[in-house]
C-alpha atoms as a PDB file:
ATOM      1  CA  UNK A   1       5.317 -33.058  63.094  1.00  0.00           C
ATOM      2  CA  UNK A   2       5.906 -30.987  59.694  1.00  0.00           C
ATOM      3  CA  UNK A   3       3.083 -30.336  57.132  1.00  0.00           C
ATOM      4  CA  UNK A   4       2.118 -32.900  54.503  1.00  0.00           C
ATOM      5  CA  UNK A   5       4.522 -32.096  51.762  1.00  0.00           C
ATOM      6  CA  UNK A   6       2.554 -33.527  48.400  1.00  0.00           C
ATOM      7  CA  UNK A   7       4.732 -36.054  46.061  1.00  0.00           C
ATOM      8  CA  UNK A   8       4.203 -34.756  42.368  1.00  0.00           C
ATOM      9  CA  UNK A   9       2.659 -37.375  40.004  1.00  0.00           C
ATOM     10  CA  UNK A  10       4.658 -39.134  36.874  1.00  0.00           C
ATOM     11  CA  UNK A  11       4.449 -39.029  33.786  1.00  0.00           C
ATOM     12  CA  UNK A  12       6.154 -40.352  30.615  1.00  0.00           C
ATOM     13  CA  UNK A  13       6.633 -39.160  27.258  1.00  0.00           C
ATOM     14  CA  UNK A  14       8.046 -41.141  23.971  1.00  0.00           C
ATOM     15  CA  UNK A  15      11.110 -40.019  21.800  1.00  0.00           C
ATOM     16  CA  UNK A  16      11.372 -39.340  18.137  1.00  0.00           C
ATOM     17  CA  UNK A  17      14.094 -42.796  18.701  1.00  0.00           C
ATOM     18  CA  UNK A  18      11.622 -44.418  21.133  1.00  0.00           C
ATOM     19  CA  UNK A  19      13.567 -43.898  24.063  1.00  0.00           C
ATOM     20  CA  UNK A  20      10.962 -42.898  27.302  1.00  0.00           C
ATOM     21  CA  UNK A  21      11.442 -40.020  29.620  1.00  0.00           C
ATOM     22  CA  UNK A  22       9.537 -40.004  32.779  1.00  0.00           C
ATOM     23  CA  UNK A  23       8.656 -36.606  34.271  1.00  0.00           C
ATOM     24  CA  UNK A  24       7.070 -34.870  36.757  1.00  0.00           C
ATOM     25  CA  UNK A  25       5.161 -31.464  36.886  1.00  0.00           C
ATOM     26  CA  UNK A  26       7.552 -28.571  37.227  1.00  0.00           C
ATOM     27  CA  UNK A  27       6.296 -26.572  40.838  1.00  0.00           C
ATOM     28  CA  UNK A  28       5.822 -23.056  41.615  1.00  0.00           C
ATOM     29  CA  UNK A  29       9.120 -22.534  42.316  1.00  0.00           C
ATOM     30  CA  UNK A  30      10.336 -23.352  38.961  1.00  0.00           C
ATOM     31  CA  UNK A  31       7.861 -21.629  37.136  1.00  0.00           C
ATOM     32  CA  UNK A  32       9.983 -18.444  36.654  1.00  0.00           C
ATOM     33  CA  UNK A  33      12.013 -20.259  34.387  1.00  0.00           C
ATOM     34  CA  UNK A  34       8.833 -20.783  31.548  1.00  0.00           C
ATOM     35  CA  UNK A  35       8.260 -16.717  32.227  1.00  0.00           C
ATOM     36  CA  UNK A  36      12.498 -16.292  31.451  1.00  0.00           C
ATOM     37  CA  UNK A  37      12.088 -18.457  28.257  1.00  0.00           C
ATOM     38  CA  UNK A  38       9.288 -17.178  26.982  1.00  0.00           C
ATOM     39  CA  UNK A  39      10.369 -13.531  27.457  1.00  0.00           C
ATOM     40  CA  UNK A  40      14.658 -13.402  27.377  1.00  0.00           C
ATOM     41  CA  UNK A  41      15.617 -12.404  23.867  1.00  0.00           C
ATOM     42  CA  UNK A  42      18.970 -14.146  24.100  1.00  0.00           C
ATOM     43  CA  UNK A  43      19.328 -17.874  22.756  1.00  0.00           C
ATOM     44  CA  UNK A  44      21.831 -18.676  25.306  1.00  0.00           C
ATOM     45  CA  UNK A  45      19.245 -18.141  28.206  1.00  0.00           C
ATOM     46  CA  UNK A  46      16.199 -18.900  26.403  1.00  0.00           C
ATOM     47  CA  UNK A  47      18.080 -22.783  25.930  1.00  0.00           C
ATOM     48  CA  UNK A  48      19.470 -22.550  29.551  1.00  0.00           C
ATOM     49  CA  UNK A  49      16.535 -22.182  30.913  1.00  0.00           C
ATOM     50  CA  UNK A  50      14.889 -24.681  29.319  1.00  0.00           C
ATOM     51  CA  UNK A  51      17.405 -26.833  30.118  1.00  0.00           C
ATOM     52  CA  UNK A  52      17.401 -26.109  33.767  1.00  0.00           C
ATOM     53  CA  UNK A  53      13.614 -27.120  33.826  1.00  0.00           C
ATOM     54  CA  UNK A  54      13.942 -30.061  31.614  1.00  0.00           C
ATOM     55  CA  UNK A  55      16.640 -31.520  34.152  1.00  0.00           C
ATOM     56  CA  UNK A  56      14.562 -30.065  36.859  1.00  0.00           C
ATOM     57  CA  UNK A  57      11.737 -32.367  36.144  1.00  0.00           C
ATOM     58  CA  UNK A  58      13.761 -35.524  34.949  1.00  0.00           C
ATOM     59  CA  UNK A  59      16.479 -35.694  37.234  1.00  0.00           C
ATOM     60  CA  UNK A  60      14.945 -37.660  40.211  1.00  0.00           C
ATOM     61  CA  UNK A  61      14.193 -40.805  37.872  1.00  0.00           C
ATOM     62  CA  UNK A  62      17.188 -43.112  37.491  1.00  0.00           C
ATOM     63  CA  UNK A  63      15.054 -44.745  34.415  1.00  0.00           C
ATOM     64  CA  UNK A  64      16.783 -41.113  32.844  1.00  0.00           C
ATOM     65  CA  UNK A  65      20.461 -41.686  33.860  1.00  0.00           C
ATOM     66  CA  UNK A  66      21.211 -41.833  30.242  1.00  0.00           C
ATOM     67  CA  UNK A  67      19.445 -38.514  29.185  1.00  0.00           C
ATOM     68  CA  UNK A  68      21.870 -36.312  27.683  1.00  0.00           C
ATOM     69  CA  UNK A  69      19.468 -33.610  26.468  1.00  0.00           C
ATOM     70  CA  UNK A  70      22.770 -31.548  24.419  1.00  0.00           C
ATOM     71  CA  UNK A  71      22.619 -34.728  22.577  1.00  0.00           C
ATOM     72  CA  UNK A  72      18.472 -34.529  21.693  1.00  0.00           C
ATOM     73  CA  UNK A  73      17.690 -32.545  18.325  1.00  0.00           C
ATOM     74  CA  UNK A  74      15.642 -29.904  18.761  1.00  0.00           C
ATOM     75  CA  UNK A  75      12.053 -31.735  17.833  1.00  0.00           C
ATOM     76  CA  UNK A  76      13.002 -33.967  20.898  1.00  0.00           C
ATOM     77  CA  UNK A  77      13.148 -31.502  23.336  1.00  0.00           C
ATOM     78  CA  UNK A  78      10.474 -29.111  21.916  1.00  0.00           C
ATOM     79  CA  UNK A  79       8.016 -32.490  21.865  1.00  0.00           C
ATOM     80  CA  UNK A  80       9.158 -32.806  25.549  1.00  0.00           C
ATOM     81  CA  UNK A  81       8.518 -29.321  26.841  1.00  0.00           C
ATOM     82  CA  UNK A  82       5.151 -29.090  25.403  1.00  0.00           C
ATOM     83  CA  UNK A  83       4.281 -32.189  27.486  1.00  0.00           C
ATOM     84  CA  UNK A  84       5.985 -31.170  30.851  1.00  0.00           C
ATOM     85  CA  UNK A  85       4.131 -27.638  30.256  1.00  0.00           C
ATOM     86  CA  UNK A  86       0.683 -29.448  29.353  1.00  0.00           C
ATOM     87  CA  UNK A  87       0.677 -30.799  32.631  1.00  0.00           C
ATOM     88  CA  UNK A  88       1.979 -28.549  34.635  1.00  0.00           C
ATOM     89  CA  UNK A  89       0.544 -25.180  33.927  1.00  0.00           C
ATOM     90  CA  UNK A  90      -2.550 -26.629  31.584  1.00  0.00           C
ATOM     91  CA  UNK A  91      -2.964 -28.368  28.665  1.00  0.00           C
ATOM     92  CA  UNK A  92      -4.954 -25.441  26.626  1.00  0.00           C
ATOM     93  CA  UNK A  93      -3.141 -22.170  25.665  1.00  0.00           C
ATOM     94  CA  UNK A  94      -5.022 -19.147  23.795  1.00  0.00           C
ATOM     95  CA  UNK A  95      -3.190 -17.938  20.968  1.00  0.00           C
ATOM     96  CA  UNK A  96      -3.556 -14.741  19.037  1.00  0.00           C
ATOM     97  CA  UNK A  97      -2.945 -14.853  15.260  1.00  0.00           C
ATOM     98  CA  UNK A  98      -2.678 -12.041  13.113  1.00  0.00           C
ATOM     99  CA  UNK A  99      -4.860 -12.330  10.057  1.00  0.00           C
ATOM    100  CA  UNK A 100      -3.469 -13.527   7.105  1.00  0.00           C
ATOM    101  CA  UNK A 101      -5.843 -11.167   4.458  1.00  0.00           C
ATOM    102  CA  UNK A 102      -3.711  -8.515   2.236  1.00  0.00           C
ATOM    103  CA  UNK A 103      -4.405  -5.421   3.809  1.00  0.00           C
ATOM    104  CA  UNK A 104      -5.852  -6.441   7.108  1.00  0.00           C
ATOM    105  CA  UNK A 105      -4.258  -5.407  10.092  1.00  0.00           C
ATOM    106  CA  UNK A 106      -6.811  -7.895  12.777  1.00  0.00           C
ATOM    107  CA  UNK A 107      -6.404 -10.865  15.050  1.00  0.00           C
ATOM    108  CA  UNK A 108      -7.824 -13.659  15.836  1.00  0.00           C
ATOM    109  CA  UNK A 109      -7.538 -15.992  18.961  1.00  0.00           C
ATOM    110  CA  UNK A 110      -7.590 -20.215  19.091  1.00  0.00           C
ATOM    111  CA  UNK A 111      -7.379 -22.017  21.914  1.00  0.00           C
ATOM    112  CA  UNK A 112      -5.558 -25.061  21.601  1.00  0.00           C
ATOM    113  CA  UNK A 113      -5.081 -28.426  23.369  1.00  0.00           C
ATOM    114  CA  UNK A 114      -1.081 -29.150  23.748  1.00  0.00           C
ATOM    115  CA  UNK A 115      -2.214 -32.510  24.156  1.00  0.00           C
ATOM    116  CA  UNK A 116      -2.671 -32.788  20.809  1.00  0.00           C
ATOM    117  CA  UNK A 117       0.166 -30.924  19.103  1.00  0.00           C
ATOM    118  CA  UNK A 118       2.782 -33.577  17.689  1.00  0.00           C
ATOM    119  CA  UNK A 119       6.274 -33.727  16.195  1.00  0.00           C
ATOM    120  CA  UNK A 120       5.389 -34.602  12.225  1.00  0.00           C
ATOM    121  CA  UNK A 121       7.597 -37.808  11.023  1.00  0.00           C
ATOM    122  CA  UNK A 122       9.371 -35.385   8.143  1.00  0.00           C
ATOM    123  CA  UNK A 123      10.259 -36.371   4.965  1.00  0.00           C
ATOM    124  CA  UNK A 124      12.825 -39.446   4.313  1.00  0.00           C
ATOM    125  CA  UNK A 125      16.016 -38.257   4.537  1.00  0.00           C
ATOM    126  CA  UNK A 126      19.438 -39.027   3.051  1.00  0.00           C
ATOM    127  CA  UNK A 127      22.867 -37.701   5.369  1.00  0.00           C
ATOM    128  CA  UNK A 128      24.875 -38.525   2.691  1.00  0.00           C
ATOM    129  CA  UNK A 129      24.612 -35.657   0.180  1.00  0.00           C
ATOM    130  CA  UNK A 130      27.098 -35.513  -2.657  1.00  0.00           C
ATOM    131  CA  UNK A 131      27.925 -31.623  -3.465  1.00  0.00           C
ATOM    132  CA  UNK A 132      30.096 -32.531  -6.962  1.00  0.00           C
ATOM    133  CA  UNK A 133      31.056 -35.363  -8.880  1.00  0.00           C
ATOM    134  CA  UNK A 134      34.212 -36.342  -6.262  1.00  0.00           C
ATOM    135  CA  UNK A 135      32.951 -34.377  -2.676  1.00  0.00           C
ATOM    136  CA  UNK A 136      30.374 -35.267  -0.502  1.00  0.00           C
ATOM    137  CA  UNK A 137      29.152 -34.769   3.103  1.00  0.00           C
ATOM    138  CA  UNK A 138      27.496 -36.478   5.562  1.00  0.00           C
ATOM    139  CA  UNK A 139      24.829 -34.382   7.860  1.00  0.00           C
ATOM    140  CA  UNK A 140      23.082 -34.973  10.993  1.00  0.00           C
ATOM    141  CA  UNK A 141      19.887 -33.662  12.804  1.00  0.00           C
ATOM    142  CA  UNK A 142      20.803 -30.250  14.963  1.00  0.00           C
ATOM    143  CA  UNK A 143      20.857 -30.798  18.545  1.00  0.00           C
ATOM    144  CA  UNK A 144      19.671 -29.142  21.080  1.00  0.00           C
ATOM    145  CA  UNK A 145      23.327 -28.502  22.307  1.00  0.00           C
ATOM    146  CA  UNK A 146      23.987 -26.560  19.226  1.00  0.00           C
ATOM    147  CA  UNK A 147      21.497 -23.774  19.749  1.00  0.00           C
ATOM    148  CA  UNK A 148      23.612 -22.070  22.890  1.00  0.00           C
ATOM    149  CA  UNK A 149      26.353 -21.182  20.178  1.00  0.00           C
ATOM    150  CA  UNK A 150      23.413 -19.100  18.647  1.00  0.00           C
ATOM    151  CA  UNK A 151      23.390 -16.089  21.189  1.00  0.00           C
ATOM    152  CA  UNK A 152      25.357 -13.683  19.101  1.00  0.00           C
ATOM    153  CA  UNK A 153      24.640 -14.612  15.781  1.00  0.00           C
ATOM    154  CA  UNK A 154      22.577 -12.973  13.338  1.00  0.00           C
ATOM    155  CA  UNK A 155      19.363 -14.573  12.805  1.00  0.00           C
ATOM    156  CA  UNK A 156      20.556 -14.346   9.050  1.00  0.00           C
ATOM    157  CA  UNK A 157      23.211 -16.222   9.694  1.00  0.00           C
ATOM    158  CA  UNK A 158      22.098 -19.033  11.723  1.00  0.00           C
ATOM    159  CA  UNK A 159      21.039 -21.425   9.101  1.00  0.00           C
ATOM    160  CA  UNK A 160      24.607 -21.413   7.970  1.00  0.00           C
ATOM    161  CA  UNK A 161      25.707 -22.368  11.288  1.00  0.00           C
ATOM    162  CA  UNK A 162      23.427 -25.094  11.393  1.00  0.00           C
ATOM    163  CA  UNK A 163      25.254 -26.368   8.477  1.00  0.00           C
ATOM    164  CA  UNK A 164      28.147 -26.316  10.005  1.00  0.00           C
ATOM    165  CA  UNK A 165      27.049 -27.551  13.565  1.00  0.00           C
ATOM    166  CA  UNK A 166      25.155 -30.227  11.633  1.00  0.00           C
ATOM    167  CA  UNK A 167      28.153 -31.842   9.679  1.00  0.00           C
ATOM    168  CA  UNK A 168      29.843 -35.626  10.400  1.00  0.00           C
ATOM    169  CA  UNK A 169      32.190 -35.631   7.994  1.00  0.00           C
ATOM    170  CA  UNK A 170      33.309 -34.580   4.831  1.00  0.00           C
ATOM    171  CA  UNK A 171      34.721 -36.882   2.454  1.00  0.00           C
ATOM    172  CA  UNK A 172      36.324 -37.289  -1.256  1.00  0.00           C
ATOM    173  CA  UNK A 173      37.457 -40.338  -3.733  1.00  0.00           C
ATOM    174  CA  UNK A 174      40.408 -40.320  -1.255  1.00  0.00           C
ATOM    175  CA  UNK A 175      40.118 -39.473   2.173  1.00  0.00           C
ATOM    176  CA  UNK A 176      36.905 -39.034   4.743  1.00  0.00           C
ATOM    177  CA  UNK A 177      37.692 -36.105   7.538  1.00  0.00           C
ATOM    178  CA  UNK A 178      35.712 -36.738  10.181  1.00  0.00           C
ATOM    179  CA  UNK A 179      33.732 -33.222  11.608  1.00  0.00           C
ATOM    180  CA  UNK A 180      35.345 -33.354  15.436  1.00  0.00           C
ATOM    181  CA  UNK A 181      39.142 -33.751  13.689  1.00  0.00           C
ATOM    182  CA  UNK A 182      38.745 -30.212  11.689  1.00  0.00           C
ATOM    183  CA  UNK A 183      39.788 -27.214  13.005  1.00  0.00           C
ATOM    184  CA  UNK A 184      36.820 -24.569  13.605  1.00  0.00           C
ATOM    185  CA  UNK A 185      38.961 -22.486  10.803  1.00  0.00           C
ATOM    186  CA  UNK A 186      38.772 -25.134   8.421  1.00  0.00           C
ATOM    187  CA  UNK A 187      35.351 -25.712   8.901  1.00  0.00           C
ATOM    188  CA  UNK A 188      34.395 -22.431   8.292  1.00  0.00           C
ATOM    189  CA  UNK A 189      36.680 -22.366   5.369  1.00  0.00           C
ATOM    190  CA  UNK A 190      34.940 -25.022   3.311  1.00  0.00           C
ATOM    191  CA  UNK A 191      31.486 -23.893   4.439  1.00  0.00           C
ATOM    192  CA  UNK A 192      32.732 -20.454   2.932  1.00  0.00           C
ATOM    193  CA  UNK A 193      33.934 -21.806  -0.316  1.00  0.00           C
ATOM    194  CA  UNK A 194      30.575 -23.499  -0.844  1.00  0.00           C
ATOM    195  CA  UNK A 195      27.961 -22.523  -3.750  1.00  0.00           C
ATOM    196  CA  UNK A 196      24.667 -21.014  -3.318  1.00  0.00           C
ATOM    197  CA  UNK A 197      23.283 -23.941  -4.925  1.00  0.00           C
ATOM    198  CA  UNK A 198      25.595 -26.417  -2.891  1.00  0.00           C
ATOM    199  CA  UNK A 199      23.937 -25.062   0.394  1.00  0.00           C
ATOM    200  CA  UNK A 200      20.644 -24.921  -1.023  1.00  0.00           C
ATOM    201  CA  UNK A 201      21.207 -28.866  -2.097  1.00  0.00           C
ATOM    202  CA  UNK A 202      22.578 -29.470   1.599  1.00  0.00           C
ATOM    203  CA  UNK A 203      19.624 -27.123   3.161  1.00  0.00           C
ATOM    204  CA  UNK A 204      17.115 -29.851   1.511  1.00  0.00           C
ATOM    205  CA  UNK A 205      18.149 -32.434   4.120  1.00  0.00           C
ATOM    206  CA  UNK A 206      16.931 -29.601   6.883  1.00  0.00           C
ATOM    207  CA  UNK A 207      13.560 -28.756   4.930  1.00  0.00           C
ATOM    208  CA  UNK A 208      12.809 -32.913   5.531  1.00  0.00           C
ATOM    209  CA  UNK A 209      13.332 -32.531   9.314  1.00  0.00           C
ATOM    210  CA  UNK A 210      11.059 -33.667  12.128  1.00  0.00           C
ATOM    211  CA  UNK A 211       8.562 -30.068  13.255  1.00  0.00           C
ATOM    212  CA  UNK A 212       6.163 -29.699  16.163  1.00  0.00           C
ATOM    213  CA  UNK A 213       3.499 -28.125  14.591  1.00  0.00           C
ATOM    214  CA  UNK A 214      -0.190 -28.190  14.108  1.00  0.00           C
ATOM    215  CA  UNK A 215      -2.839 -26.659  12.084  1.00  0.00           C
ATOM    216  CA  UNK A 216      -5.625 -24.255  13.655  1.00  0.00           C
ATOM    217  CA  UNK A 217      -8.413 -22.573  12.509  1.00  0.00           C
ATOM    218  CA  UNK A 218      -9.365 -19.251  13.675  1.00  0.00           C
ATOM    219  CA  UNK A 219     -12.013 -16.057  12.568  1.00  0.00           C
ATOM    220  CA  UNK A 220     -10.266 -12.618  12.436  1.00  0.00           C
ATOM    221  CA  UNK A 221     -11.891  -9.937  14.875  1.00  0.00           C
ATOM    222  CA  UNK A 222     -11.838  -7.373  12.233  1.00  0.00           C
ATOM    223  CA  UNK A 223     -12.796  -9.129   8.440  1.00  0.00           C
ATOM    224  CA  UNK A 224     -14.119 -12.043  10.063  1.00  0.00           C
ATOM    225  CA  UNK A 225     -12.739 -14.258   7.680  1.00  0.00           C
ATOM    226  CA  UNK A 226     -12.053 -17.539   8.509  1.00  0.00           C
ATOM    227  CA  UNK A 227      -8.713 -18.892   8.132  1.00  0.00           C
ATOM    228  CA  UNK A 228      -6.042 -21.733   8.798  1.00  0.00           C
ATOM    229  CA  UNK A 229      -2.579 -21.516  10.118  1.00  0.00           C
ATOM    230  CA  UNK A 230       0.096 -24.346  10.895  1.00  0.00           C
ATOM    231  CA  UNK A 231       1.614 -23.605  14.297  1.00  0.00           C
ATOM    232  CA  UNK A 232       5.515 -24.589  14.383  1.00  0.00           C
ATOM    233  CA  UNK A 233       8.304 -23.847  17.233  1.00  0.00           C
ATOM    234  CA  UNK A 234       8.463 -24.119  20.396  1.00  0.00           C
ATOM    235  CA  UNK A 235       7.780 -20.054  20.759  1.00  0.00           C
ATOM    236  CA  UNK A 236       4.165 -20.610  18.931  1.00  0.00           C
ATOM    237  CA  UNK A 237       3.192 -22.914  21.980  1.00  0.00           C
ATOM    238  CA  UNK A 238       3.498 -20.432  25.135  1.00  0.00           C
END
């Protein structure tokens, strides 16, 4: 007779679309992978292995057959790692802050209930952005899928490949080209040719997006002042 092998309890969470994901706890031997991204400076491994525990914990549940977690944007799977982390390793974190006062170089430390960090509704939001009087493009939310081209790129650079990962289509008084039809060369061609104030228009539709975040208030160690912060990104949660 083996040893009493415990079943891991369920739990559910609710998409930005309303979709539900059940989930269990991810066990010791899967905890490496939180350490891995938490710690790896490349993109590429930070989103594979978040990915690897994501499907880890979701797999076994045929409720998530349909789960295509490329396909999430990010504030999906960033709402859904805080919850599989909140129960699984604890649902408080401590977090140190640096202090925000000119000239100050203290901390201060918060601890915070994940349980209560949520992904803000964003501002409303039209894809269809006109960038002159005859062109105009039509944007989507970046998915999670999109962040593993990230590895090598300057973080300069990255909101311009956003933009680019991020476009449907791109039409005029004539002709719509639809995003998956144009050749990467092409793509980076008309991203190129675009104004500083034609990204900064199309950058608006990013500013309105979906963020985890939440506000905290904290004392510095050193001037004791007390001050607020708004926590965003996944990275602010560890």
């Amino acid at each position: 007779m083996g040893i009493p092998i415990q079943a891991a309890p369920t739990y559910t969470c609710v998409l930005s679309d309303g979709r539900e994901v059940k989930f269990r706890p991810f066990l010791v031997k899967e905890q490496k992978v939180l350490t891995i991204a938490k710690e790896s400076e490349s993109t590429k491994q930070t989103v594979e292995s978040i990915s690897a525990m994501i499907k880890a914990v979701t797999q076994d549940f045929p409720e998530n057959d349909d789960l295509d977690l490329n396909d999430l944007p990010m504030y999906d799977i960033e709402y859904l790692f805080i919850k599989i982390r909140a129960v699984s390793v604890g649902e408080t974190v401590k977090l140190g802050l640096r202090c925000q006062e000119t000239g100050c170089q203290g901390t201060g430390e918060v601890t915070l209930n994940l349980e209560e960090v949520e992904v803000t509704s964003g501002a409303e939001r039209d894809p269809k952005i006109m960038i002159s009087d005859d062109v105009g493009v039509i944007l989507r939310d970046p998915k999670f899928g999109d962040m593993k081209h990230f590895d090598n790129v300057d973080e300069i650079d990255q909101p311009v490949e956003v933009l680019k990962g991020s476009i449907v289509s791109i039409f005029d008084q004539e002709s719509s080209y639809d995003a998956d039809d144009v050749s990467k060369k092409d793509m980076v061609d008309f991203v190129d040719s675009l104004t500083f104030k034609q990204v900064e228009l199309l950058g608006g539709y990013f500013d309105g997006l979906p963020k985890l975040e939440h506000e905290v208030d904290f004392t510095c160690k050193i001037c004791e002042t007390q001050q607020s912060k708004t926590i965003s990104g996944l990275n602010s949660f560890f």
